[in-house]
Protein backbone atom coordinates (compact mmCIF):
# COMPACT_ATOMS: atom_id res chain seq x y z
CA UNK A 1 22.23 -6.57 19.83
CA UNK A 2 21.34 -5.40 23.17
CA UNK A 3 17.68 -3.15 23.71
CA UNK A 4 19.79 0.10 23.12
CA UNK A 5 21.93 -0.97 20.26
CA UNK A 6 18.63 -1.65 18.88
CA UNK A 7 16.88 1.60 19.41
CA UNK A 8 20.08 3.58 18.24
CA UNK A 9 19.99 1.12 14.92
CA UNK A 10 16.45 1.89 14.36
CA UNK A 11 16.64 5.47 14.97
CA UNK A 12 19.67 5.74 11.81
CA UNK A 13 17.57 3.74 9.44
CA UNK A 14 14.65 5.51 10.10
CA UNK A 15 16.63 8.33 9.59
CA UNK A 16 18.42 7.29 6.93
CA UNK A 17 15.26 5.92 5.08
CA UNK A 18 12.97 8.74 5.74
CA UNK A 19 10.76 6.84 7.40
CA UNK A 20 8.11 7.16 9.38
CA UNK A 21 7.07 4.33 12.52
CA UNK A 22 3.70 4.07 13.50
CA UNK A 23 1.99 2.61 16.43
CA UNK A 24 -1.11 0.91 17.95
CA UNK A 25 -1.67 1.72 21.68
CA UNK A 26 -1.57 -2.24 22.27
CA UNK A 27 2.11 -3.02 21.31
CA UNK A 28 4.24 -3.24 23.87
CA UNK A 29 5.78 -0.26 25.90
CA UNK A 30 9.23 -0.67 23.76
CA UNK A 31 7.42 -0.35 20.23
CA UNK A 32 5.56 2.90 21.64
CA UNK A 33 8.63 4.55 23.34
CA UNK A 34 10.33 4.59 19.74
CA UNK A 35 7.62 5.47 17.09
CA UNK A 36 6.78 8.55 15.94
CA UNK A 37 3.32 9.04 16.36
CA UNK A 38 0.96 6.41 18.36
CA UNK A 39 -2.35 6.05 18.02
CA UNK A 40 -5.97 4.26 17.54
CA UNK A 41 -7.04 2.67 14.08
CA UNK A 42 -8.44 5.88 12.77
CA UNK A 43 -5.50 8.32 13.82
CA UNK A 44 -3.04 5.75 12.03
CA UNK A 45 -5.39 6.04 9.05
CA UNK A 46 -5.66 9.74 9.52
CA UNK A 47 -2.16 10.28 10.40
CA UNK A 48 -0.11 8.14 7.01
CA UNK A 49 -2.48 10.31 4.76
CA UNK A 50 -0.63 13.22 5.65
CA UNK A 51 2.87 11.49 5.72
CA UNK A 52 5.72 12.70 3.35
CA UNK A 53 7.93 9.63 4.74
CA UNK A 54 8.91 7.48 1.86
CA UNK A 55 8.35 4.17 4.02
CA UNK A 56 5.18 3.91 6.43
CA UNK A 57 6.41 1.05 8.91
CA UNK A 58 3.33 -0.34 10.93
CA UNK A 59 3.80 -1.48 14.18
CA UNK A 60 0.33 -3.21 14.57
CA UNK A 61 -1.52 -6.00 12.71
CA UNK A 62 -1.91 -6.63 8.87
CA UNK A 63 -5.14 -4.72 8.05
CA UNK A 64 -3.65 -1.74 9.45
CA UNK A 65 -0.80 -2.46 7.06
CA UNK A 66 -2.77 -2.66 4.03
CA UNK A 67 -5.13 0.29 5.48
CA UNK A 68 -2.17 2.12 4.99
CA UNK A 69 -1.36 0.90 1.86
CA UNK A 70 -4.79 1.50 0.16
CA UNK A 71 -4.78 5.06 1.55
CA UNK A 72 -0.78 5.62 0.26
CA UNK A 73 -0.68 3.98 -2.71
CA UNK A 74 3.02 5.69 -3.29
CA UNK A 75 4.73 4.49 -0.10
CA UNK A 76 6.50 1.88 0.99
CA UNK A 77 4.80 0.05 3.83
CA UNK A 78 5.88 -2.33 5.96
CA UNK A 79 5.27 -4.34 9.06
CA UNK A 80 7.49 -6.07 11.86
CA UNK A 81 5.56 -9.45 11.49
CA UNK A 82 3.60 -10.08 8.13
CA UNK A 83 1.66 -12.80 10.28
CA UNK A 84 -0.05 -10.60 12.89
CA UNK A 85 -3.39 -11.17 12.10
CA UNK A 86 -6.77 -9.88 13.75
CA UNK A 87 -9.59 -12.40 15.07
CA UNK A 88 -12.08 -10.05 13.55
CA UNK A 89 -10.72 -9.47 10.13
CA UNK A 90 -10.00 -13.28 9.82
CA UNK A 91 -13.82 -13.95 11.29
CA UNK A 92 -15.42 -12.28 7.71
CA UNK A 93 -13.72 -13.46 4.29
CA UNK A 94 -14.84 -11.51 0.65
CA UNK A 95 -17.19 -14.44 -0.01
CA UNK A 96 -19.06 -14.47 3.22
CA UNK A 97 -19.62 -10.91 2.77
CA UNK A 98 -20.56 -11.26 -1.11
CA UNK A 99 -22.91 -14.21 -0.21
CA UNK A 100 -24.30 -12.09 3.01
CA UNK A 101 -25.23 -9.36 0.35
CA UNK A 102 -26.49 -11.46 -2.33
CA UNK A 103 -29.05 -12.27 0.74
CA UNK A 104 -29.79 -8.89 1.73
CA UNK A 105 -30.69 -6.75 -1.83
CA UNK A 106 -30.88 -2.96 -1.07
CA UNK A 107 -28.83 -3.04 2.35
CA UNK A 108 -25.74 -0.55 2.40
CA UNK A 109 -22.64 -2.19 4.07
CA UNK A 110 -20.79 -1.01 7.01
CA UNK A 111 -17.61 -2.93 7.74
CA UNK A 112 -15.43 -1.71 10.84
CA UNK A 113 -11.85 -1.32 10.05
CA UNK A 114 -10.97 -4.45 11.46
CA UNK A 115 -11.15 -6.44 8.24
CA UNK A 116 -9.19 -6.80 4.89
CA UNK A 117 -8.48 -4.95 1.65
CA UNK A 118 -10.58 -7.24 -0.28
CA UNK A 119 -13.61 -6.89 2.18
CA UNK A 120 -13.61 -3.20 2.22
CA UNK A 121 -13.54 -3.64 -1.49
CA UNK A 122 -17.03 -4.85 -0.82
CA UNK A 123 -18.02 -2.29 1.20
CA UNK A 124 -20.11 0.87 0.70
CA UNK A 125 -18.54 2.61 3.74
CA UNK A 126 -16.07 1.48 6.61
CA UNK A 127 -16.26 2.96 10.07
CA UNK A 128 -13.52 2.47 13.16
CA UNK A 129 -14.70 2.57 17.04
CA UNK A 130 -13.83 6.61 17.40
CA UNK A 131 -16.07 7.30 14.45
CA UNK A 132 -18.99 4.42 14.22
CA UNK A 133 -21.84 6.32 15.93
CA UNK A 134 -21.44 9.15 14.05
CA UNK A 135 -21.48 7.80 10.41
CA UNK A 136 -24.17 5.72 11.52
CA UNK A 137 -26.22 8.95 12.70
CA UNK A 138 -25.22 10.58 9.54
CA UNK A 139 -27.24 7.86 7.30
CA UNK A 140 -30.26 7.86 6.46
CA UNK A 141 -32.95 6.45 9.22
CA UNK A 142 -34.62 4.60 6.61
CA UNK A 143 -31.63 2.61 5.27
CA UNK A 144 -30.94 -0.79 5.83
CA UNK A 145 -27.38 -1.79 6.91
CA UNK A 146 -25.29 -4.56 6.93
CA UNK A 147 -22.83 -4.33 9.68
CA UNK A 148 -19.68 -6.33 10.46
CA UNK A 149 -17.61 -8.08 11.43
CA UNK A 150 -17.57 -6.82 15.16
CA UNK A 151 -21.14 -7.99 16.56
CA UNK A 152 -20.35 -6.55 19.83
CA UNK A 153 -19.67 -3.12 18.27
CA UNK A 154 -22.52 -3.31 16.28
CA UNK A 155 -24.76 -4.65 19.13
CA UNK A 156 -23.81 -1.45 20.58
CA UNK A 157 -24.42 1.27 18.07
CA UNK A 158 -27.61 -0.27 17.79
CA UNK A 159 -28.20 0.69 21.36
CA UNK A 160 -27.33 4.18 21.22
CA UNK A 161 -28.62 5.04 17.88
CA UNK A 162 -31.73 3.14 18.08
CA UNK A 163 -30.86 1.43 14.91
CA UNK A 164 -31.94 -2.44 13.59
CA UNK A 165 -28.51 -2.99 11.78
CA UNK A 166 -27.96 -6.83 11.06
CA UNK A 167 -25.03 -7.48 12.39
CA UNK A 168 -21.99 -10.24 11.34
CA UNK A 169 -21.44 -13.14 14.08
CA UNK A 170 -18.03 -12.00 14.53
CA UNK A 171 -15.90 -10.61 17.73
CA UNK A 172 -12.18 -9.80 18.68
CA UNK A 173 -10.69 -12.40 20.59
CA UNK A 174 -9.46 -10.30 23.14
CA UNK A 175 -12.86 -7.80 23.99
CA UNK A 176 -15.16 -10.98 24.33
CA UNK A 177 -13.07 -12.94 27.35
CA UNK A 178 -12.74 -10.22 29.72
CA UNK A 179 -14.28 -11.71 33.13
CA UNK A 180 -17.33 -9.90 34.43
CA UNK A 181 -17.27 -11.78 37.55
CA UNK A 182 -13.53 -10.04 37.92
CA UNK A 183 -15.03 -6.30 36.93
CA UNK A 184 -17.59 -6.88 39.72
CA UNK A 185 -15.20 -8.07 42.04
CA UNK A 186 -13.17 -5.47 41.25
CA UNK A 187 -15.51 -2.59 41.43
CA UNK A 188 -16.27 -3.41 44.88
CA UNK A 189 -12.47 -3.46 45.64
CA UNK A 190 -11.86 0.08 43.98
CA UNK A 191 -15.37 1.84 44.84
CA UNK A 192 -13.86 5.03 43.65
CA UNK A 193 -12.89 3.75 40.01
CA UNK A 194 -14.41 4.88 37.00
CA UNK A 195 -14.85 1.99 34.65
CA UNK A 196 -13.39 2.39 31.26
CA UNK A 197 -14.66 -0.30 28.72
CA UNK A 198 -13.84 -0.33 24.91
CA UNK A 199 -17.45 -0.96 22.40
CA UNK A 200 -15.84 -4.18 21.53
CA UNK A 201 -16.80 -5.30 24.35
CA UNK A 202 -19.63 -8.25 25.27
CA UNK A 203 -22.71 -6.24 26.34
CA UNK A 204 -22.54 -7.71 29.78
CA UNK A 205 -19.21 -5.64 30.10
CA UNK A 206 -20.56 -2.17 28.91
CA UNK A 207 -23.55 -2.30 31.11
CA UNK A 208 -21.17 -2.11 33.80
CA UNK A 209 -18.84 0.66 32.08
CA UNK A 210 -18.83 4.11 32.86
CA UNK A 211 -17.32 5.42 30.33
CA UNK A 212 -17.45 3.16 26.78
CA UNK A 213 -15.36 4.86 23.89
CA UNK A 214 -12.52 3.83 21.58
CA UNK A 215 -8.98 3.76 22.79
CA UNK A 216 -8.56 7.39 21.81
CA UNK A 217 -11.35 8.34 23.75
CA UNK A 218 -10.83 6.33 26.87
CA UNK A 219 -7.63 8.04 26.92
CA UNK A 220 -8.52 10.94 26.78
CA UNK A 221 -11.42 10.94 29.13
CA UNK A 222 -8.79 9.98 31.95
CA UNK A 223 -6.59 12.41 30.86
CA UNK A 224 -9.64 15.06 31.96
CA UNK A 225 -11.26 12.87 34.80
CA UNK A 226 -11.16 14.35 37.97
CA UNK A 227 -11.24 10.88 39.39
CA UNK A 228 -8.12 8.55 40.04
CA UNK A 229 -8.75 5.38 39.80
CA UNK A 230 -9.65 3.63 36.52
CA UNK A 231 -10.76 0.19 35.92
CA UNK A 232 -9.63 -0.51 32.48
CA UNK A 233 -12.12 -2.92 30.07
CA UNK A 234 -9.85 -2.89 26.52
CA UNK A 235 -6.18 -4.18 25.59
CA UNK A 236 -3.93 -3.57 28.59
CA UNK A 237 -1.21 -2.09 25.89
CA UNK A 238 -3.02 1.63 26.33
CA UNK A 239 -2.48 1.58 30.17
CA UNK A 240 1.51 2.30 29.06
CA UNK A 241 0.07 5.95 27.59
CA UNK A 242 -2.70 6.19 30.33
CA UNK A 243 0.27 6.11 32.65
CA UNK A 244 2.41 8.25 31.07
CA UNK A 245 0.21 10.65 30.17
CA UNK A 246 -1.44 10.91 33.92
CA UNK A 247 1.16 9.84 36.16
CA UNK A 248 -0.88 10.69 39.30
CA UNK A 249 -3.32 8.69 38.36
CA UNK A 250 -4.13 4.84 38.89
CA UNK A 251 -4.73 2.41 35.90
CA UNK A 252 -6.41 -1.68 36.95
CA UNK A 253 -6.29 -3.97 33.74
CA UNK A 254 -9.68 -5.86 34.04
CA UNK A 255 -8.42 -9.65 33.94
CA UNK A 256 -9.64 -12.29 31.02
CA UNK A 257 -11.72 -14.98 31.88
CA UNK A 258 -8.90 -17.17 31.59
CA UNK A 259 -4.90 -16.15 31.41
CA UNK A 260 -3.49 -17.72 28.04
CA UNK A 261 0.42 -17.22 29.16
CA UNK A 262 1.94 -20.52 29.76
CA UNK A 263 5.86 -21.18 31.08
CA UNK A 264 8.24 -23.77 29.83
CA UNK A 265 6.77 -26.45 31.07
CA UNK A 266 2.95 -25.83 29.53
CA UNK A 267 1.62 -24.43 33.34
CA UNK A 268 -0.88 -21.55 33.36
CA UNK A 269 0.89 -18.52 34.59
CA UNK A 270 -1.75 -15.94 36.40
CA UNK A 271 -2.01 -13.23 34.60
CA UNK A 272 -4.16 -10.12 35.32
CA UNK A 273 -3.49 -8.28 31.93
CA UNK A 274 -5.69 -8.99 28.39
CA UNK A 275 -3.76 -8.84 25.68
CA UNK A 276 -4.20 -9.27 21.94
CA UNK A 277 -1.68 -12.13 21.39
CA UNK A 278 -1.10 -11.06 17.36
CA UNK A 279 -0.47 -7.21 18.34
CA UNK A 280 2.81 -9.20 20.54
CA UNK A 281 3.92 -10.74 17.69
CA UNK A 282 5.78 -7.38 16.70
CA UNK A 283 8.98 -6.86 18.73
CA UNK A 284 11.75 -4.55 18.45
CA UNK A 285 14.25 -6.67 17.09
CA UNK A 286 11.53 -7.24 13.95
CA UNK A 287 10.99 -3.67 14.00
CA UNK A 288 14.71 -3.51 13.11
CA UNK A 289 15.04 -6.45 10.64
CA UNK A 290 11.81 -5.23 8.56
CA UNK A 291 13.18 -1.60 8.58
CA UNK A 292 16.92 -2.86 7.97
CA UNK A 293 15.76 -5.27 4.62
CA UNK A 294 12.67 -3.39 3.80
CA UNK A 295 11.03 -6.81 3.82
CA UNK A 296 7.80 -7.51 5.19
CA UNK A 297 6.24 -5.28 2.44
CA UNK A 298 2.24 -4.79 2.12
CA UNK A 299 1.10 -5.55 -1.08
CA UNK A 300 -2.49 -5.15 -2.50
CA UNK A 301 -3.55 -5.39 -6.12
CA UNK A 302 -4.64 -2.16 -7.71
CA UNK A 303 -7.84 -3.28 -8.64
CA UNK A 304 -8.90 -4.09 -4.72
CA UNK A 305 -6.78 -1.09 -3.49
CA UNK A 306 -9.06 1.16 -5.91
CA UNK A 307 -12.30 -0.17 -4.69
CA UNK A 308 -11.35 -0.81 -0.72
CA UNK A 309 -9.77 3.11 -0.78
CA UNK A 310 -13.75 4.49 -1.82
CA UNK A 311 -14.89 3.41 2.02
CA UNK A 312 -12.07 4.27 3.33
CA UNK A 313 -11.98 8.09 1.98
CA UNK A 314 -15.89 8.05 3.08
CA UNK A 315 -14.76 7.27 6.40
CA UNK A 316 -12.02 9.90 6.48
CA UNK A 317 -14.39 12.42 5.09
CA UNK A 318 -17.21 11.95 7.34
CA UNK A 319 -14.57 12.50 10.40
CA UNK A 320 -13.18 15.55 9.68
């Protein structure tokens, strides 16, 4: 099928299904154009709460899949490519985190989003980017936290909440190769340019940021900014709705550290754009084939489901 007999096929199943598509801001500009709502890791959350689809298809990576699941026990959800995995959620398995507890008596645990059903089944309360400072403000000073997997994250919500969380060694794959010899070469080339850099981020990174703030909130700070030029420090999939949203405006992906697109022959193709190679695994043509079958399902066992969705409705609740 061509690109347009594709849209029009997933527009009459959706249709036709009562179904609802979902986005990250990191897939591609296709996947975006077509879903029905787009958003960060918490608005996704937030947003398939309130759903009255009958199937949830998420166009992201498997957590958010079986975040979605936990939270809609009732639905149907699905997901292009059941393989799309996340460096952080893979970085922290239930038995690390059981053992890391077992070590630390008394500690509450704080896992980000980023990690799976049967780790948030181990967790007390689970935060995203948009919403970590806050939850973290709204605990007690005196209590001792576990935090993970995202060490960079957690490195800095330590810094602006004066906190001594111990923090997982864990980081996403994309955050922690971003080049700050390329930011500084590139600040001097756009003086101008605000920099916008995701908490994910190394800490070398942020200290040059202006601006530091989930997706959400990096978008919507240059949707206000009186400035033009933005030096951009997360997945280059949000520049697509930075673009759209403020056409008059100009977006610079910061560059990795090292490009990791090849051609044909195995040859390093220069790339300036970072992006999160298992958000690409979705495409539009899997979009269709998960929607068309209903395959692809996310599946998690009521007992882990039951004790993951307790964080997860503390999370929710806290950022109302």
């Amino acid at each position: 099928m061509t690109e347009e007999q594709l849209k029009s096929e997933i527009l009459r199943l959706k249709k036709e299904k009562n179904a609802i598509i979902m986005a990250h801001y990191y897939q591609t500009k296709d996947i975006q154009q077509i879903a029905d709502f787009i958003g960060d890791s918490l608005a996704l959350a937030q947003r398939a709460k309130q759903t009255e689809a009958d199937i949830i298809v998420i166009c992201g990576v498997h957590f958010m899949g079986e975040t979605a699941k936990i939270i809609c026990p009732d639905k149907k959800v699905l997901v292009p490519d059941i393989t799309a995995g996340c460096s952080l959620a893979d970085s922290m398995r239930a038995e690390d985190l059981k053992k890391w507890k077992q070590e630390h008596a008394g500690y509450m645990v704080v896992s980000y989003v980023n990690t799976t059903a049967a780790v948030k089944a181990l967790t007390d309360i689970c935060v995203t980017s948009s919403n970590a400072r806050k939850i973290i403000d709204s605990l007690p000073k005196e209590q001792k936290i576990l935090f993970g997997p995202d060490k960079n994250l957690g490195s800095y919500i330590n810094s602006v909440t004066g906190r001594k969380m111990e923090l997982w060694n864990g980081a996403c794959h994309v955050h922690e190769r971003f080049s700050v010899d390329e930011l500084i070469r590139l600040r001097s080339e756009y003086p101008n340019a605000k920099v916008l850099a995701h908490p994910e981020c190394k800490a070398a990174i942020i200290k040059l940021a202006d601006v530091v703030g989930s997706t959400q909130a990096l978008l919507e700070y240059a949707k206000k900014a009186k400035e033009k030029e933005f030096l951009v420090a997360t997945e280059s999939g949000i520049i697509f709705e930075m673009e759209r949203l403020c056409p008059d405006k100009h977006f610079i992906p910061v560059p990795p550290e090292m490009s990791e697109k090849y051609d044909a022959e195995g040859n390093l193709i220069p790339c300036a754009c970072n992006e999160c190679n298992y958000m690409r695994q979705n495409t539009m043509q899997k979009l269709y084939d998960c929607l068309n079958d209903e395959k692809n399902e996310i599946i998690v066992d009521k007992y882990t489901a039951d004790k993951a969705r307790v964080c997860i409705e503390r999370m929710l609740n806290l950022s109302r």
